[in-house]
Protein backbone atom coordinates (compact mmCIF):
# COMPACT_ATOMS: atom_id res chain seq x y z
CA UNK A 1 83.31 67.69 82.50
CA UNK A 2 83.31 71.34 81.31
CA UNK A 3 84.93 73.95 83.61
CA UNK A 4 83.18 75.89 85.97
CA UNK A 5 82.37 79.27 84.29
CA UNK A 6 83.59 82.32 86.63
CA UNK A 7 80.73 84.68 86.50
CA UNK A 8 82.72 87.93 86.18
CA UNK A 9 79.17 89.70 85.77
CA UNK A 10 77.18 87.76 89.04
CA UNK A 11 80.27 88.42 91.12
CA UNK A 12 80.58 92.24 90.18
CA UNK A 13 76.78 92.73 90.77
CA UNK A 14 78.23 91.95 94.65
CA UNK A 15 80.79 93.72 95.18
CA UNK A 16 79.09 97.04 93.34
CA UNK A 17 76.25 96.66 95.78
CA UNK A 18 78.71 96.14 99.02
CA UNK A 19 80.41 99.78 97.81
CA UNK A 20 77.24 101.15 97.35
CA UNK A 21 76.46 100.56 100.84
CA UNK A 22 80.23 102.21 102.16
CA UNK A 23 79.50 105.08 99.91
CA UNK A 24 76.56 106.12 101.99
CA UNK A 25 78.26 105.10 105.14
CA UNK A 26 81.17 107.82 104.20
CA UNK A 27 78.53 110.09 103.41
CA UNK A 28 79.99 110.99 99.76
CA UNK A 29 83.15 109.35 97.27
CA UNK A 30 84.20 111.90 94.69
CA UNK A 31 85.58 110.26 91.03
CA UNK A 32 87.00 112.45 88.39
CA UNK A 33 87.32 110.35 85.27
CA UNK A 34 89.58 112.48 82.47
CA UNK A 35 89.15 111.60 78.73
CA UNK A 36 91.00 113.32 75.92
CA UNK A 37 90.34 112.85 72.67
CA UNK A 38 87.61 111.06 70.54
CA UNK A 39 89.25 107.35 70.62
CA UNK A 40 85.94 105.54 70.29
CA UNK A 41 86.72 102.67 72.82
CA UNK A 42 87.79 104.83 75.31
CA UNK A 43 84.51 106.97 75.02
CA UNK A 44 83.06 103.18 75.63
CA UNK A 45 84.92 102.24 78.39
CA UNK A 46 84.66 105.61 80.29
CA UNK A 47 80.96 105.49 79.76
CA UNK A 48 80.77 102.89 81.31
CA UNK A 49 82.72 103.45 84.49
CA UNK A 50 80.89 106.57 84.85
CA UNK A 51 77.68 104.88 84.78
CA UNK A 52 78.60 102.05 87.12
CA UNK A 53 80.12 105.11 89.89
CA UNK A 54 76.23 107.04 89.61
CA UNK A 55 74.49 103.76 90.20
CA UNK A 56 77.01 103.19 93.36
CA UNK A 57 76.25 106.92 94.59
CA UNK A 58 79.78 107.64 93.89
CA UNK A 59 79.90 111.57 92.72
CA UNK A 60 81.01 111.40 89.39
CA UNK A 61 82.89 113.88 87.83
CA UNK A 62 83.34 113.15 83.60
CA UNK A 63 85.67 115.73 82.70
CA UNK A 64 86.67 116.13 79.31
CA UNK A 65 89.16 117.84 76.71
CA UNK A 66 89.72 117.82 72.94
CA UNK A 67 92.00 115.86 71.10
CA UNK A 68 93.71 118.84 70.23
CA UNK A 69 94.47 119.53 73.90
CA UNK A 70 98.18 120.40 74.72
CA UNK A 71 100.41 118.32 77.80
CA UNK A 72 99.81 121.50 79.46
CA UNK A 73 96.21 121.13 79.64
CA UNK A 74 95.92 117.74 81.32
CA UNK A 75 98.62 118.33 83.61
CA UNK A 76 97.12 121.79 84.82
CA UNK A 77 93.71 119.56 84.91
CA UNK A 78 95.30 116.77 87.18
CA UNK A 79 96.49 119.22 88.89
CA UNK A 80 93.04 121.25 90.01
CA UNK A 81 91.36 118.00 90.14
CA UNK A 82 94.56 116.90 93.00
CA UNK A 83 93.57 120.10 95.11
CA UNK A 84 90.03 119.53 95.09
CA UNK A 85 88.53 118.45 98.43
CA UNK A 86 85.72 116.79 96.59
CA UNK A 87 87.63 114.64 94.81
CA UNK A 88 88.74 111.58 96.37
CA UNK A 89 90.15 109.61 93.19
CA UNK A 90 91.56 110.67 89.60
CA UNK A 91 91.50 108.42 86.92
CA UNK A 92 92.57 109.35 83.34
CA UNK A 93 92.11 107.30 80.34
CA UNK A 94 94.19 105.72 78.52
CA UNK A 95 95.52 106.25 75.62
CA UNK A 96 96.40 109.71 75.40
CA UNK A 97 96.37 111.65 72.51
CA UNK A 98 100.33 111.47 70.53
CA UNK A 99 101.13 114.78 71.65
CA UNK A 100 101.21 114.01 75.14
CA UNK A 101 103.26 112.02 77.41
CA UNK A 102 101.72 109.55 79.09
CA UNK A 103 103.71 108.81 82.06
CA UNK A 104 104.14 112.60 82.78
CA UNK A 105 100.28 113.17 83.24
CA UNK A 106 99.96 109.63 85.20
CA UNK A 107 102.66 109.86 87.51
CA UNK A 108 101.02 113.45 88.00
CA UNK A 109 98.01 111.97 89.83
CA UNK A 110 98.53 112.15 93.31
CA UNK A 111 99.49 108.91 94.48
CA UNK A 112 96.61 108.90 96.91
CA UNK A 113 93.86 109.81 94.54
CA UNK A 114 95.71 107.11 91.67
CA UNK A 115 92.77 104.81 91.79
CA UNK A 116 94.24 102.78 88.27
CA UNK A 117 97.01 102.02 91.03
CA UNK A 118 99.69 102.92 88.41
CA UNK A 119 101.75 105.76 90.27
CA UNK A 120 105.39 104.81 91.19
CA UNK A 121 104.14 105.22 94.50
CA UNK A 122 101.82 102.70 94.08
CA UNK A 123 103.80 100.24 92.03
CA UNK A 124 106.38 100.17 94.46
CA UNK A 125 104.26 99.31 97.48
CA UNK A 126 103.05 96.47 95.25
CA UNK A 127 106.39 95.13 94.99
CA UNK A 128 107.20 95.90 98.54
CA UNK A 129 104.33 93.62 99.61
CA UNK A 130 102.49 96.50 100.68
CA UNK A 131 99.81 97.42 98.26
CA UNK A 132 97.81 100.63 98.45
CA UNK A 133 95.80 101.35 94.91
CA UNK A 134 96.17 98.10 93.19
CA UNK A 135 94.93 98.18 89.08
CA UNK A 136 91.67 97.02 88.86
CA UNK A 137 91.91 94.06 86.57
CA UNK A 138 94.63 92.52 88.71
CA UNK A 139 92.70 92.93 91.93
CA UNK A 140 89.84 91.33 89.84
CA UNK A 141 91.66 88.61 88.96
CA UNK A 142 92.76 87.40 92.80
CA UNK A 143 88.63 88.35 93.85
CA UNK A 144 87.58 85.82 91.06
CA UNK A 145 90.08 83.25 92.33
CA UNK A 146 88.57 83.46 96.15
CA UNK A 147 85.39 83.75 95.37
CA UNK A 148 85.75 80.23 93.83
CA UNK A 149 87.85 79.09 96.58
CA UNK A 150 91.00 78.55 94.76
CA UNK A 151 94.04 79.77 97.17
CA UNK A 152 97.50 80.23 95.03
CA UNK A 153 99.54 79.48 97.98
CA UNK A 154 101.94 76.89 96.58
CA UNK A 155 100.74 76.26 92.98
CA UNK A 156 101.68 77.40 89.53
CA UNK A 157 101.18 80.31 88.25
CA UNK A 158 101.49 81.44 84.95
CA UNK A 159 101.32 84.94 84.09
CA UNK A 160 100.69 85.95 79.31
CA UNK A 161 101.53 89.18 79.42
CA UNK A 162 104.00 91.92 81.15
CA UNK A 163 101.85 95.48 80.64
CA UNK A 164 102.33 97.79 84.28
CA UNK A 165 98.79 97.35 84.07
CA UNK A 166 98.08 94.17 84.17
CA UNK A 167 100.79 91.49 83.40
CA UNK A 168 103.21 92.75 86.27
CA UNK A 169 100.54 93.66 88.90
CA UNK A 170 98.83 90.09 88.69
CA UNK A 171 102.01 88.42 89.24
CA UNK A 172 103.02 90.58 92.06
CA UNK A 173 99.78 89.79 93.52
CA UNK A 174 99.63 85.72 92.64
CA UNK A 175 103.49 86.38 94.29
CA UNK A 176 102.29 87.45 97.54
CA UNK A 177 99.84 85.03 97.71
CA UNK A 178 102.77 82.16 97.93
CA UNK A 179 102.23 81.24 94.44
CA UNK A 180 105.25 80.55 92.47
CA UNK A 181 105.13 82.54 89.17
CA UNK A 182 106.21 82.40 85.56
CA UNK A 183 105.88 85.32 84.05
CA UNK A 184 105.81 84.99 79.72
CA UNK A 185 105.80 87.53 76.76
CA UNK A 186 106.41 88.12 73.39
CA UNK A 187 110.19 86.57 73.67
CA UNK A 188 109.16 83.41 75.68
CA UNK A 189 110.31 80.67 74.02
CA UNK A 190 108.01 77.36 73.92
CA UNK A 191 105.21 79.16 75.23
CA UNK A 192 103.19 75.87 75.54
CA UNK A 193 105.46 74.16 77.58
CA UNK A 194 104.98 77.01 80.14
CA UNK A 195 101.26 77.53 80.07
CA UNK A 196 101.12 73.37 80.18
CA UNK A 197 102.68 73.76 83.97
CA UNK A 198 100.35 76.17 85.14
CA UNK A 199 97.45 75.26 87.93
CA UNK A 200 96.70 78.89 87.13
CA UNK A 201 96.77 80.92 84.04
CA UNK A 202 96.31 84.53 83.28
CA UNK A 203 96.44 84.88 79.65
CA UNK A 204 96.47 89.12 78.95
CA UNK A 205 98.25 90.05 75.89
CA UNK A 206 95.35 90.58 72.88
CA UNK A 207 95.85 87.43 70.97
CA UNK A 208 93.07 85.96 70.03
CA UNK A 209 92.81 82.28 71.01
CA UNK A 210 96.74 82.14 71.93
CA UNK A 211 96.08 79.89 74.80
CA UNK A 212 94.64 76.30 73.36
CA UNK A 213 93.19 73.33 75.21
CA UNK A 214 96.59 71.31 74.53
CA UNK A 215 97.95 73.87 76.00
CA UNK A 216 95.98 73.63 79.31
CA UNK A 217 96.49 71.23 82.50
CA UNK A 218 93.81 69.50 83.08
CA UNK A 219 91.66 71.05 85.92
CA UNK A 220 93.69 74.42 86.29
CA UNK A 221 92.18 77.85 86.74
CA UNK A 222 92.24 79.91 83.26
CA UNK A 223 91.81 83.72 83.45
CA UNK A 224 91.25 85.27 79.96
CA UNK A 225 91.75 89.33 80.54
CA UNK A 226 92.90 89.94 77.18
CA UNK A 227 90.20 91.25 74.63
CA UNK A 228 90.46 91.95 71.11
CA UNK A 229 87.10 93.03 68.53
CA UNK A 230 87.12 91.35 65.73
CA UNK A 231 85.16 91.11 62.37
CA UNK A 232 83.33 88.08 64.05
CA UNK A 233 83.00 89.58 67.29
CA UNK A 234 84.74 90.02 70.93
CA UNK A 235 87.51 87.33 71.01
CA UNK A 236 89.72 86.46 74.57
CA UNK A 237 93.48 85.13 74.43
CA UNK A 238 91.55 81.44 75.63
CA UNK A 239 90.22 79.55 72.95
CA UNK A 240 86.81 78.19 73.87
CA UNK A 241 87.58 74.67 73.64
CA UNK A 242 89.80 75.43 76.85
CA UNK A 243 86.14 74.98 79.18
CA UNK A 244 86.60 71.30 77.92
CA UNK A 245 90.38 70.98 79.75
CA UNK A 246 90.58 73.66 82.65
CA UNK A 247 88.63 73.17 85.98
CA UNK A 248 87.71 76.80 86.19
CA UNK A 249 87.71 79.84 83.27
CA UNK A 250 86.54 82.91 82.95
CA UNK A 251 84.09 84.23 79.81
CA UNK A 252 84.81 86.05 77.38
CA UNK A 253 82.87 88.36 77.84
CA UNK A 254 81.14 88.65 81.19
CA UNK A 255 84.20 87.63 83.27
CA UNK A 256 87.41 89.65 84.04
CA UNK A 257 85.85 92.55 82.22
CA UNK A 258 82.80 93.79 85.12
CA UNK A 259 85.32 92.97 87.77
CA UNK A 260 87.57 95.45 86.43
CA UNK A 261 84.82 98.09 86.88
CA UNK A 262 84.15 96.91 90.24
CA UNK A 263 87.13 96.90 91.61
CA UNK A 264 88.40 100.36 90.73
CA UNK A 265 84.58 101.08 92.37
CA UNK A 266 86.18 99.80 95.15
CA UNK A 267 89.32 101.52 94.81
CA UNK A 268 87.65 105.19 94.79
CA UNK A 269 85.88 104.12 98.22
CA UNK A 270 89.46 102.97 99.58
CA UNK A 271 90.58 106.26 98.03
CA UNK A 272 88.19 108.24 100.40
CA UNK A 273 88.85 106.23 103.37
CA UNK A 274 92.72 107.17 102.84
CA UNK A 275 91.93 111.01 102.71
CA UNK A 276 90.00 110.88 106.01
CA UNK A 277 92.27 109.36 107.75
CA UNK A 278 90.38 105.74 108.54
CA UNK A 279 92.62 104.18 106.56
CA UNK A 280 96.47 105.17 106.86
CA UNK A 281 98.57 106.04 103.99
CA UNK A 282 102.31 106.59 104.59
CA UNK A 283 103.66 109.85 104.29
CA UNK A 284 105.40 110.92 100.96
């Protein structure tokens, strides 16, 4: 029987329209998304998050600056945009332009506007047990897995993939959710041994078709986050042929990707809640 598909898109649609509903309850959300450069897929993908905040009533801000634009500029940017009272998250697109230092202008977010989650601050709560902003595709990830009534507690997990954005988070989360996690990468050796264990998989590393259906136990959960455009289209890290083996997988596309949106939605209401005080945020 062919595994349930796990409607990133359907399940997106929901959420989107439950923080539509808190952003009029607060009244307003402010969301500053910072692009520099031209990099084509990140004019794409911040399109796109702007669009989704408008249609949520979210007040979005799409600042931009030129590729040419010096350290100096985004950090005195991320800076204004920390002090402003109508901002209530930051989020600045990645990846920078070579001249600038990435973790400099990230870790220059304030921690409380970080809505990508990825602030030391942030991180470490994560590992503490204690997450604040979580990144968006990991907190995507666990949604899809409730939503489908699959609880981690106690089964395998294995993690493809060991970015601070993704890789990391996700099995930080799957952790705290009493799974017991393998976490594999480029230097994993017998990489289909590991994945064969796994009652859930989360295959994010940009290798198209790297996870096979002999690969896959029978009936486990398969969550394909990693996305790579080729000549013959979008391709995952899950080869098709997996729906034939697994008991639940995501598309490719249409199912981590609109979650990710979603969720950092989500995020920049959770954002606003933390700078009015209903939801508590520890002192720095």
């Amino acid at each position: 029987m062919p595994a349930t598909v796990m409607d990133g898109t359907a399940l997106a649609a929901e959420i989107r329209a439950g923080v539509a509903r808190e952003v009029s309850e607060l009244g307003h959300v402010g969301l500053a998304t910072v692009l520099v450069g031209d990099d084509p897929a990140s004019h794409v993908y911040i399109s796109l998050k702007h669009k989704a905040a408008v249609e949520a009533g979210i007040d979005a801000r799409d600042v931009r600056l030129p590729q040419d634009a010096s350290e100096g500029d985004v950090l005195a940017l991320v800076d204004e945009l920390n002090r402003d009272d109508e901002i209530d998250g930051v989020l600045v697109q990645l990846p920078l332009p070579a001249q600038i230092e990435e973790t400099r202008v990230t870790y220059a977010v304030a921690p409380q506007k970080d809505v990508d989650g990825i602030h030391p601050v942030n991180a470490g709560n994560l590992y503490l047990g204690t997450p604040l902003h979580v990144p968006a595709t990991p907190a995507g990830c666990m949604e899809l897995l409730a939503a489908h009534g699959i609880d981690p507690a106690g089964e395998e997990a294995i993690v493809l993939g060991r970015s601070e954005i993704v890789g990391r988070p996700v099995a930080m989360l799957l952790l705290q959710a009493h799974a017991t996690v393998t976490m594999c990468h480029s230097r994993t050796q017998d990489l289909a041994s590991h994945v064969r264990r796994g009652d859930i998989v989360v295959a994010a590393v940009g290798v198209p078709g790297i996870v096979t259906p002999e690969m896959v136990k029978p009936g486990a959960a398969v969550l394909d986050v990693g996305l790579t455009r080729t000549e013959a289209g979008i391709r995952g890290d899950v080869d098709p042929a997996v729906a034939e083996v697994a008991g639940h997988l995501t598309p490719m596309p249409g199912g981590t990707g609109p979650m990710t949106i979603a969720m950092l939605l989500r995020s920049s209401v959770k954002a606003a809640r933390f700078r009015r005080g209903v939801l508590a945020y520890p002192s720095l």
